[in-house]
Protein backbone atom coordinates (compact mmCIF):
# COMPACT_ATOMS: atom_id res chain seq x y z
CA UNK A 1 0.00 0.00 0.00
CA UNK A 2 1.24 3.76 -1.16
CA UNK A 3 0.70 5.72 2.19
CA UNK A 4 0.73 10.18 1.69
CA UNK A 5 -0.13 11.46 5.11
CA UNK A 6 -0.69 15.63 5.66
CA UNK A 7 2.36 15.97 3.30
CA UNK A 8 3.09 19.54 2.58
CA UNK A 9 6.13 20.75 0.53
CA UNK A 10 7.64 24.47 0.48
CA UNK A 11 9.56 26.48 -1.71
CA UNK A 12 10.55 29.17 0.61
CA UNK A 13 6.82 31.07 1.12
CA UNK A 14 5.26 29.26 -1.85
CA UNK A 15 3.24 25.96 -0.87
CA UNK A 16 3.36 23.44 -3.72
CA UNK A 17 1.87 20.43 -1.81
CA UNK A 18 -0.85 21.68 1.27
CA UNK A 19 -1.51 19.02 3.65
CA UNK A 20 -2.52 16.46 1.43
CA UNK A 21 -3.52 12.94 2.27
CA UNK A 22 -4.24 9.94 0.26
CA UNK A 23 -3.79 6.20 0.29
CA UNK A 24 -3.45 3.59 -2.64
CA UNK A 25 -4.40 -0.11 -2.30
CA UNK A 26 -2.49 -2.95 -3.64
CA UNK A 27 -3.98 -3.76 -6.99
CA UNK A 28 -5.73 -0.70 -7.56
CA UNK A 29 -5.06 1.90 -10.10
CA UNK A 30 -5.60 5.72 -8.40
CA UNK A 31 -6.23 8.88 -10.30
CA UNK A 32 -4.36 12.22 -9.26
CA UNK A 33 -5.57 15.15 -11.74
CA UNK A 34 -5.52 18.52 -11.44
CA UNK A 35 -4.93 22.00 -13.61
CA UNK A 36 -1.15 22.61 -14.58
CA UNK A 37 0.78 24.08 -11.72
CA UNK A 38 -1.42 22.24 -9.65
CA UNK A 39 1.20 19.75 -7.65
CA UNK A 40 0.86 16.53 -9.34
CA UNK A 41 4.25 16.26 -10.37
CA UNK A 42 5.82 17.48 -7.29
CA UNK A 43 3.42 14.87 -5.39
CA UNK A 44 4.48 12.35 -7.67
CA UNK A 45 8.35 13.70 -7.01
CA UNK A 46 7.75 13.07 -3.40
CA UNK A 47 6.55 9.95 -3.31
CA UNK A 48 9.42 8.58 -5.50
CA UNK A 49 11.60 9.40 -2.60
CA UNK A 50 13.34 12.55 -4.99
CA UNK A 51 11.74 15.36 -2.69
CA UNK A 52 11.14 15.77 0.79
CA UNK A 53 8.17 16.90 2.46
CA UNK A 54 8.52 20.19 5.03
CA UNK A 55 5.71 17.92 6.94
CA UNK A 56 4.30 14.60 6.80
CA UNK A 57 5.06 11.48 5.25
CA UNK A 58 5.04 9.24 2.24
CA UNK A 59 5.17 5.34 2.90
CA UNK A 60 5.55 2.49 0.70
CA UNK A 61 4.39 -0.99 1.86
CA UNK A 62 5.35 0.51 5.47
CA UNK A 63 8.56 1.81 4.85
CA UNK A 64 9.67 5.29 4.00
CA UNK A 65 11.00 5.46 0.04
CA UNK A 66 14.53 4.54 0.08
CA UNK A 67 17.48 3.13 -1.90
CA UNK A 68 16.08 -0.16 -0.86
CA UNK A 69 12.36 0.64 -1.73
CA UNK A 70 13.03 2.66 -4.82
CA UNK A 71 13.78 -0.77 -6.66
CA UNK A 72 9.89 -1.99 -6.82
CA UNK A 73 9.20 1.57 -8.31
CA UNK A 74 8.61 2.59 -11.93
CA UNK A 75 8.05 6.15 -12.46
CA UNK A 76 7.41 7.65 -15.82
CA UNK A 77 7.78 11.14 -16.26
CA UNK A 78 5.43 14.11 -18.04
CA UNK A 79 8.75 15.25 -19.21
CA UNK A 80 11.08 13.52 -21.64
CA UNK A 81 13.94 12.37 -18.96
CA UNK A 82 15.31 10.42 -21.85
CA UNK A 83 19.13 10.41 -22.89
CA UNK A 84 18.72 11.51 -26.98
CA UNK A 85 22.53 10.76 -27.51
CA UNK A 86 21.97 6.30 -26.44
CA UNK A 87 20.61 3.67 -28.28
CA UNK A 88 17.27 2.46 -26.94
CA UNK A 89 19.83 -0.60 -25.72
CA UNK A 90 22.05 1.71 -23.66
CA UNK A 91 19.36 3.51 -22.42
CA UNK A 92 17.28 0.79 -21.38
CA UNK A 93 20.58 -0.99 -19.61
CA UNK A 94 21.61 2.20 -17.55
CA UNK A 95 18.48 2.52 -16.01
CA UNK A 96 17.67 -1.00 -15.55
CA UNK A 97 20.58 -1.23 -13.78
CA UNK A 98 20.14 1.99 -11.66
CA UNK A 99 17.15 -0.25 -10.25
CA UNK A 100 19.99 -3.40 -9.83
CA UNK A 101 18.43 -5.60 -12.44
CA UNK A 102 20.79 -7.60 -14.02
CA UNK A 103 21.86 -6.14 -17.76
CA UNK A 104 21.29 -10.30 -18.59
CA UNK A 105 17.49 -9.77 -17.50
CA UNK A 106 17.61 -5.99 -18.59
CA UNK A 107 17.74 -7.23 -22.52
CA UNK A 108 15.32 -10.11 -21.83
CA UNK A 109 12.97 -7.76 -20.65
CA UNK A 110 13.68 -5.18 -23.70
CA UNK A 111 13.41 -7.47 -26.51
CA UNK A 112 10.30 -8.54 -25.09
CA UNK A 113 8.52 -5.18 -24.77
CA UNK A 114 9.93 -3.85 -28.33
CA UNK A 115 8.12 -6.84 -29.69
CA UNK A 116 4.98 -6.27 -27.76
CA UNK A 117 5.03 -2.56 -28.72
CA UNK A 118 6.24 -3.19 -32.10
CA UNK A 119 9.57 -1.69 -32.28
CA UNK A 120 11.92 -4.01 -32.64
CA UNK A 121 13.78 -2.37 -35.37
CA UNK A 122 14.61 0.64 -32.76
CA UNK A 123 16.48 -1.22 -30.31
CA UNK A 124 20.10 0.23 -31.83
CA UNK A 125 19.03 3.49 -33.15
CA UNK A 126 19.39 6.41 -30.82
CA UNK A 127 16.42 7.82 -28.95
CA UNK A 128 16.93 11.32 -31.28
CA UNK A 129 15.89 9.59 -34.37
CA UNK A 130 12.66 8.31 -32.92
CA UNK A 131 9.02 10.17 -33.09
CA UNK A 132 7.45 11.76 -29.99
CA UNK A 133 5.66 8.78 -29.48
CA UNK A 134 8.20 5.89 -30.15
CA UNK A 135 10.05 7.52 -27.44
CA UNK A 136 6.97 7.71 -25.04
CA UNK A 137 6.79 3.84 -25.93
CA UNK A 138 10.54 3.77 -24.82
CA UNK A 139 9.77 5.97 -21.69
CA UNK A 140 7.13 3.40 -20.70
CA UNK A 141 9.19 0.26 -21.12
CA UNK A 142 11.89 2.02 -19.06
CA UNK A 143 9.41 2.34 -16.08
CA UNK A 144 8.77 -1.55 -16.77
CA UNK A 145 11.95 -2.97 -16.89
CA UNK A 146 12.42 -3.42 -13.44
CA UNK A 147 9.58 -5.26 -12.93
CA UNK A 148 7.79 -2.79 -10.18
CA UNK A 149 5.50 -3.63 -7.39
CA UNK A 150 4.53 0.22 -7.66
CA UNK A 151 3.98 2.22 -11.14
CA UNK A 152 3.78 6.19 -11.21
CA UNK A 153 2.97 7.34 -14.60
CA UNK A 154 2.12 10.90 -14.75
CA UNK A 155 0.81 11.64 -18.44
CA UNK A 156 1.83 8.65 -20.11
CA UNK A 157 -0.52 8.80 -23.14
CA UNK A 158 0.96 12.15 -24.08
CA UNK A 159 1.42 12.47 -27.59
CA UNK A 160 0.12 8.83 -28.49
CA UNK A 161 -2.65 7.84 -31.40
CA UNK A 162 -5.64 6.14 -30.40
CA UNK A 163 -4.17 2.76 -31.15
CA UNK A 164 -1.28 2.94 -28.99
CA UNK A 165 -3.19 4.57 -25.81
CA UNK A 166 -4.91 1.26 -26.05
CA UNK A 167 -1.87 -0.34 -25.71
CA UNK A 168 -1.08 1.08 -22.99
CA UNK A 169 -3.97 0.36 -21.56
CA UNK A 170 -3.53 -3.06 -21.99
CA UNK A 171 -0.29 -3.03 -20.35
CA UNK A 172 -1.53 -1.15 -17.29
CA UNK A 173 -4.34 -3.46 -16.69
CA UNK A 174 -2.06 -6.37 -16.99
CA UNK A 175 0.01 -5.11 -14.10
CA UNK A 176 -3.06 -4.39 -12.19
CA UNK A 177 -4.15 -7.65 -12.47
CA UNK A 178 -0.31 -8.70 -11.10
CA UNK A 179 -1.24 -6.85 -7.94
CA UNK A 180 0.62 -3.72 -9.07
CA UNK A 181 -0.38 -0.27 -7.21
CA UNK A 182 -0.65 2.33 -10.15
CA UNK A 183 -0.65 5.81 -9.53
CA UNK A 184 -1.39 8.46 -12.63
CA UNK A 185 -2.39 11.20 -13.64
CA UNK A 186 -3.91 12.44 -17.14
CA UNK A 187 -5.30 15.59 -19.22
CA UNK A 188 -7.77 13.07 -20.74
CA UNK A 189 -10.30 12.74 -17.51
CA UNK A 190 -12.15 9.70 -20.02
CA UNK A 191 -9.40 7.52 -18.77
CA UNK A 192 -9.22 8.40 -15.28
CA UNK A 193 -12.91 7.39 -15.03
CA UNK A 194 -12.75 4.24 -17.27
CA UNK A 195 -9.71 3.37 -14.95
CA UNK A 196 -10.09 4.12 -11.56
CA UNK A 197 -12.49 3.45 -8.55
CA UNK A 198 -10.94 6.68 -6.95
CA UNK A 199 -9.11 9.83 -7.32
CA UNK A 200 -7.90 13.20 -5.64
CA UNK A 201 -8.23 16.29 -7.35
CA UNK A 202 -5.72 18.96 -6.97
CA UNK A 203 -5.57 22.87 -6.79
CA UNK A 204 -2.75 25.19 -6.23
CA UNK A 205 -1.22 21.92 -3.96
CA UNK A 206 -4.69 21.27 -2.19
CA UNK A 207 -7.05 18.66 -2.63
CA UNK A 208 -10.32 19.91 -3.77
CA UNK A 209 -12.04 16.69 -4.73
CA UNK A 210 -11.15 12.85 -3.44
CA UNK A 211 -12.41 9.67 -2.98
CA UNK A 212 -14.43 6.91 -4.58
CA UNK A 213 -16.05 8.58 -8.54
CA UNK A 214 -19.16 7.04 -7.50
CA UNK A 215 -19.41 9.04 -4.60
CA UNK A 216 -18.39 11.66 -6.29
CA UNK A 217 -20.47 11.58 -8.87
CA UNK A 218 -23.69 11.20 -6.16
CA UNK A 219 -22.83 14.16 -3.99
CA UNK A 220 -22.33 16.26 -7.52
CA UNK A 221 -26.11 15.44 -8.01
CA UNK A 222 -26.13 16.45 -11.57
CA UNK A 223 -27.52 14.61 -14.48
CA UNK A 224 -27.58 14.81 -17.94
CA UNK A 225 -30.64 13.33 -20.07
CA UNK A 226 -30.38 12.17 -23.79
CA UNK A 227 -33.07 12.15 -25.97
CA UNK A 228 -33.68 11.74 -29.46
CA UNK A 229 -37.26 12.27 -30.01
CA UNK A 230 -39.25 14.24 -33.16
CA UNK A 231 -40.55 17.64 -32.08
CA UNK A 232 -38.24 18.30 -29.17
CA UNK A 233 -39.09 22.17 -27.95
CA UNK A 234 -36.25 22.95 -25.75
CA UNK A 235 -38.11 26.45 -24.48
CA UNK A 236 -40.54 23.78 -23.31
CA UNK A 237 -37.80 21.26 -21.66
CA UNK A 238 -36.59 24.72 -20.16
CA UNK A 239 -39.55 25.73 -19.09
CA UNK A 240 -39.40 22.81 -16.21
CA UNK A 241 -38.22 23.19 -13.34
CA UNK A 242 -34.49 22.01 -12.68
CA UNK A 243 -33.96 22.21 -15.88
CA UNK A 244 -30.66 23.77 -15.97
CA UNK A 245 -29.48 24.21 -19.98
CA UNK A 246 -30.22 21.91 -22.93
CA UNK A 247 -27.86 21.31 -25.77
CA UNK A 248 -28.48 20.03 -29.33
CA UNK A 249 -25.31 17.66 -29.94
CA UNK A 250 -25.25 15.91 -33.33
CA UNK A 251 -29.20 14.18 -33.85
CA UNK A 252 -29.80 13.90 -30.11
CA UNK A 253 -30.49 16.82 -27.38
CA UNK A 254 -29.15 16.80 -23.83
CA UNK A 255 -31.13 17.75 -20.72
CA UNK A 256 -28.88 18.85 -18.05
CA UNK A 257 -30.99 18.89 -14.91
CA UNK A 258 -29.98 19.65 -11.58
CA UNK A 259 -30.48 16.02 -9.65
CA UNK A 260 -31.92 12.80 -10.76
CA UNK A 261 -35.19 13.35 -9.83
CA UNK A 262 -36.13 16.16 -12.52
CA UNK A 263 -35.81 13.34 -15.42
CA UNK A 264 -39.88 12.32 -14.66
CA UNK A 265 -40.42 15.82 -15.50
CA UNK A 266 -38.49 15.65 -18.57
CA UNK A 267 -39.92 12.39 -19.59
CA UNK A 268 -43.34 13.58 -19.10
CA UNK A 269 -43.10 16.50 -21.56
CA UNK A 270 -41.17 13.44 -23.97
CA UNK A 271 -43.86 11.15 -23.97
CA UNK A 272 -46.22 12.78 -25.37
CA UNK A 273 -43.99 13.30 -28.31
CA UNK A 274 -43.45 10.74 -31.53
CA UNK A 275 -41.09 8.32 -32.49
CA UNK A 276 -39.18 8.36 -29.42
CA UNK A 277 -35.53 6.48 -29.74
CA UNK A 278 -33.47 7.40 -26.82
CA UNK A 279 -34.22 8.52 -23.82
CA UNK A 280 -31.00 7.82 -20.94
CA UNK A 281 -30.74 9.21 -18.04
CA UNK A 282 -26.91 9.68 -17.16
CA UNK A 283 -24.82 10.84 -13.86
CA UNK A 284 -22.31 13.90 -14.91
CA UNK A 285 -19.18 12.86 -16.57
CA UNK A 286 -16.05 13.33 -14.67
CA UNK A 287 -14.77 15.94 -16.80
CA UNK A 288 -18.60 18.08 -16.20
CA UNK A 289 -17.93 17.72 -12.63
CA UNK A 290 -13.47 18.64 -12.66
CA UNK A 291 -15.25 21.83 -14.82
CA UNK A 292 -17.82 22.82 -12.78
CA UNK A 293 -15.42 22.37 -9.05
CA UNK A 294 -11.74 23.24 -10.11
CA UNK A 295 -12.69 25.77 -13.47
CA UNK A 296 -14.68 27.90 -10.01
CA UNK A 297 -12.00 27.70 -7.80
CA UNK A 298 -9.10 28.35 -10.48
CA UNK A 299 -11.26 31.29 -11.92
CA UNK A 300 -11.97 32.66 -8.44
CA UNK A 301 -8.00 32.30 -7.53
């Protein structure tokens, strides 16, 4: 189990990290989002052991992150911490054996994820001559090779096509399912929410939003409504109270109402339309709700 406990970090009077708190479960995968300059990376810093908290602690599986811990951690980087001038061989043998895997085990490990991600022609060429996202592939199998009990990965679908996110993905799950505790954070809130049971949401170093996403989404209250009906009058949908806005998206509308219970309304005014094909009632997407709570606060700021 990853263990943060009232950690707050300090650059002189500036407060990166404010007394936040969080823990991470064997086997689970945790979201940690939050606007730029909002402290994911130094939180993700401090838990790898590279900074040090002005108060509280970070534990892994009991222990405080050491030289001795640090092995069972993979950390993957927003920014490219890759060495352009090595071969993806080099590169992949200096840090594997930062993390005192054996350079034997180190290129037993490579050849096996350049196959799996489809590389294998890059193993000698120098991380300089590859695209943005061959190197993110490389970046990944570097936080891999040493086989960790823990993964951070802050942004690691950053400049990756659709295909190769769900590669990732794959990958991720896989380690999950190993009993891996996976830590990450990501601009594209769609796959914090089809990843994780729960999250923290961070602003200017404090947590504005945590827990489980299905709580989350139940205290938020909000709903949208999707309908695709003929003679939809949205003055009339309006008109109904809770109604908050309505939206014409492609050949369906969206109600957005302002709990659950205003969707009889909504369906009452419906039925006595024609041809009715869709009407869902929905919870507010992730994204809605990081919008509506962190867009305030940062705005207010």
């Amino acid at each position: 189990m990853l263990e943060v406990k009232n950690v707050t970090l300090k650059y002189g009077d500036f407060v990166a990290v404010d007394n936040l708190s969080f823990e991470v479960e064997k086997g689970e995968i945790f979201g940690l989002l939050g606007t730029n300059g909002a402290g994911k990376t130094t939180t993700f810093r401090t838990i790898m052991g590279l900074l040090y908290p002005s108060s509280g602690y970070v534990r892994y599986e009991g222990e405080f992150v050491s030289y001795q811990t640090v092995d069972k951690i993979g950390y993957m980087i927003e920014e490219r911490s890759l060495l352009t001038k090595l071969t993806v061989k080099d590169l992949m043998l200096y840090f594997g054996q930062l993390k005192n895997v054996e350079a034997k085990t180190i290129l037993e490990r490579l050849d096996y994820w350049l196959k799996r991600f489809d590389i294998t022609d890059y193993k000698n060429k120098k991380i300089k001559e590859l695209s943005k996202g061959n190197q993110q592939k490389i970046q990944f199998i570097s936080a891999l090779i040493n086989e960790p009990s823990l993964l951070v990965l802050d942004e690691p679908f950053s400049g990756l096509d659709v295909i190769n996110i769900e590669l990732f993905v794959e990958v991720i799950r896989e380690y999950q399912k190993k009993g891996c505790t996976i830590i990450f954070s990501s601009h594209q809130i769609d796959h914090v929410e089809s990843f994780c049971e729960r999250l923290v949401v961070l602003q200017k170093g404090k947590s504005v939003i945590s827990g489980l996403i299905k709580d989350v989404k139940k205290e938020f209250k909000k709903h949208n409504i999707k309908i695709i009906v003929d003679g939809f009058d949205p003055k009339e949908v309006l008109k109904i109270d809770g109604v908050l806005d309505v939206i014409e998206n492609s050949n369906e509308w969206i109600v957005k109402t302002r709990e659950e219970s205003v969707s009889k309304d909504v369906f009452n005014y419906v039925k006595q339309l024609d041809n009715i094909k869709k009407y869902d009632v929905e919870e507010a997407t992730l994204s809605e709700i990081f919008i509506a709570k962190v867009g305030k606060k940062y705005e207010e700021a």
